[in-house]
Protein backbone atom coordinates (compact mmCIF):
# COMPACT_ATOMS: atom_id res chain seq x y z
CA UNK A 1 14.71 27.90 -28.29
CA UNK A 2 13.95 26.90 -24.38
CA UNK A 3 15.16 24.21 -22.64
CA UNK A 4 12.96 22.36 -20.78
CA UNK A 5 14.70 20.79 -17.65
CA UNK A 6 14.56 16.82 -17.28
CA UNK A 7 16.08 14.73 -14.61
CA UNK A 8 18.05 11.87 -15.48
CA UNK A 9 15.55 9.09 -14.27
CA UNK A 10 14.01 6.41 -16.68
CA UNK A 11 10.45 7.59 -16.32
CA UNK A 12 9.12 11.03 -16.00
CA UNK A 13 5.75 13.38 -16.60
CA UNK A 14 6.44 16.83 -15.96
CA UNK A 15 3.41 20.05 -16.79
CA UNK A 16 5.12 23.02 -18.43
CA UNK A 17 3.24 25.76 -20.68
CA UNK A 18 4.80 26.34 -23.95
CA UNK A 19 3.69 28.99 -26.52
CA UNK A 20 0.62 29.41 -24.55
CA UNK A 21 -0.17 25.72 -24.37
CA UNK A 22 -0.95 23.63 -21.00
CA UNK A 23 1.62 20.73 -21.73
CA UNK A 24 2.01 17.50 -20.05
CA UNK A 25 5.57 15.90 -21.04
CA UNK A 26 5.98 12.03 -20.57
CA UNK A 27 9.21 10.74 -20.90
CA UNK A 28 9.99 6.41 -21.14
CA UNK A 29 12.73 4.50 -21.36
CA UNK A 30 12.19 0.88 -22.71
CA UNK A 31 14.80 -1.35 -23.72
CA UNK A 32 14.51 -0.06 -27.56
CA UNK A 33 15.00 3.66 -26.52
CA UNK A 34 13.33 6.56 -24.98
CA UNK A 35 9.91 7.87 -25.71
CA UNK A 36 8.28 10.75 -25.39
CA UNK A 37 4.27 11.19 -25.29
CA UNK A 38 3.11 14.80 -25.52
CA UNK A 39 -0.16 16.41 -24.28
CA UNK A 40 -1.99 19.53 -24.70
CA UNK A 41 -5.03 20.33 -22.21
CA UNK A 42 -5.15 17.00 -21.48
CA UNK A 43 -5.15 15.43 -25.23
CA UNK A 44 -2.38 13.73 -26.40
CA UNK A 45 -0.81 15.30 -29.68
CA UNK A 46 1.48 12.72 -30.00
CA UNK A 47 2.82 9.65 -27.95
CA UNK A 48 5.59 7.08 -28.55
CA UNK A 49 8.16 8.72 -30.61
CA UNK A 50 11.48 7.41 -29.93
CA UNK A 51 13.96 10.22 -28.83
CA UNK A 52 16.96 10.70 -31.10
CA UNK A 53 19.37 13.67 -31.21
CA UNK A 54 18.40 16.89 -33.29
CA UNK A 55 15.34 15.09 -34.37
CA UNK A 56 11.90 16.95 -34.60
CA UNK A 57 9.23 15.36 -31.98
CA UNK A 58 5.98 16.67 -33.42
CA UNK A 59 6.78 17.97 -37.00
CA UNK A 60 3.39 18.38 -38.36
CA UNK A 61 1.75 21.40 -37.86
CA UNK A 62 -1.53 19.69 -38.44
CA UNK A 63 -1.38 18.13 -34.89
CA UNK A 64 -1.99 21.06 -33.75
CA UNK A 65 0.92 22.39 -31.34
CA UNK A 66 2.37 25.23 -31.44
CA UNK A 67 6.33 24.84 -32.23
CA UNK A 68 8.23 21.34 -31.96
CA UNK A 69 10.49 19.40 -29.29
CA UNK A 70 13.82 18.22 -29.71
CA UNK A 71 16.34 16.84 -27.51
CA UNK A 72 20.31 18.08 -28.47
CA UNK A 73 23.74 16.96 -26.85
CA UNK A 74 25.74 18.95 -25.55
CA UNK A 75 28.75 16.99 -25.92
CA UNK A 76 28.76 16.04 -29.45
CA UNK A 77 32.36 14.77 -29.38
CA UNK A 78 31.89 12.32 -26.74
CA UNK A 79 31.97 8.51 -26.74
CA UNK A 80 27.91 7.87 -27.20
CA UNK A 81 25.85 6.50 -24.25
CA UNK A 82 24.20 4.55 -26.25
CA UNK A 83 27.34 3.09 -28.57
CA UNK A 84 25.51 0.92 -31.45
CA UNK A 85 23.37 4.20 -31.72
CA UNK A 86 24.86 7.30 -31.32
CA UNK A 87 21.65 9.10 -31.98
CA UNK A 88 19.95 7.74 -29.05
CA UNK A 89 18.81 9.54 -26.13
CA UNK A 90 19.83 7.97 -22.94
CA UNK A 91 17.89 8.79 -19.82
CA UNK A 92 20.97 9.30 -17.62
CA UNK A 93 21.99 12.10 -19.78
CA UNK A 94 18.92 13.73 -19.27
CA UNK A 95 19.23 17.01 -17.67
CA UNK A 96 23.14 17.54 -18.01
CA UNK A 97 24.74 15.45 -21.44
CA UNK A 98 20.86 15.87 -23.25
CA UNK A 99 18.93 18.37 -22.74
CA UNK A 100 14.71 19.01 -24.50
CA UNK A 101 14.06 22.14 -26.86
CA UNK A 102 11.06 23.56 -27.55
CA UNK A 103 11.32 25.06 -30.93
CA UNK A 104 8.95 28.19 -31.32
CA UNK A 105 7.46 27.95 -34.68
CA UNK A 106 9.38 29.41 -37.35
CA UNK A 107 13.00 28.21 -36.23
């Protein structure tokens, strides 16, 4: 597992390489949750999946990336930021309270 440093602003794109692959990471908040859209040289692999704790981004191996994304807390305990959905990512958690995995494939 790597984490993949965020900042907690509503809006983000960010280039990182992952197993290999040229990624482009864009991160949205909207009033229904955060999304995430996920390229790879420049083709999207996957865009507008809502951002929940400990849940798999990608998941299908026939997109064709290499490993998965997931965002975690790191303060399970606490009150939620978001309190009628204590799954939801909130983007001013990003980067200290939440923080995006990349999964290498096979864990």
């Amino acid at each position: 597992m790597l984490a993949i440093p965020t900042q907690p602003v509503p809006n983000q794109v960010f280039n990182v390489t992952l197993g290999g692959q040229a990624c482009r990471i864009a991160i949205a908040q909207k009033s229904t949750g955060m999304y995430l859209n996920l390229y790879v040289n420049d083709v999207l692999i996957i865009g507008g999946v809502i951002c929940q704790v400990a849940n798999r981004i990608v998941r299908s191996v026939y997109l064709g990336f290499i490993g998965d994304l997931a965002f975690y807390d790191t303060q399970p305990s606490a009150a939620p930021l978001v309190p009628d959905n204590p799954d939801q990512v909130y983007y001013t958690g990003l980067g200290g309270r939440y923080f995006l995995a990349y999964l290498e494939a096979g864990e």
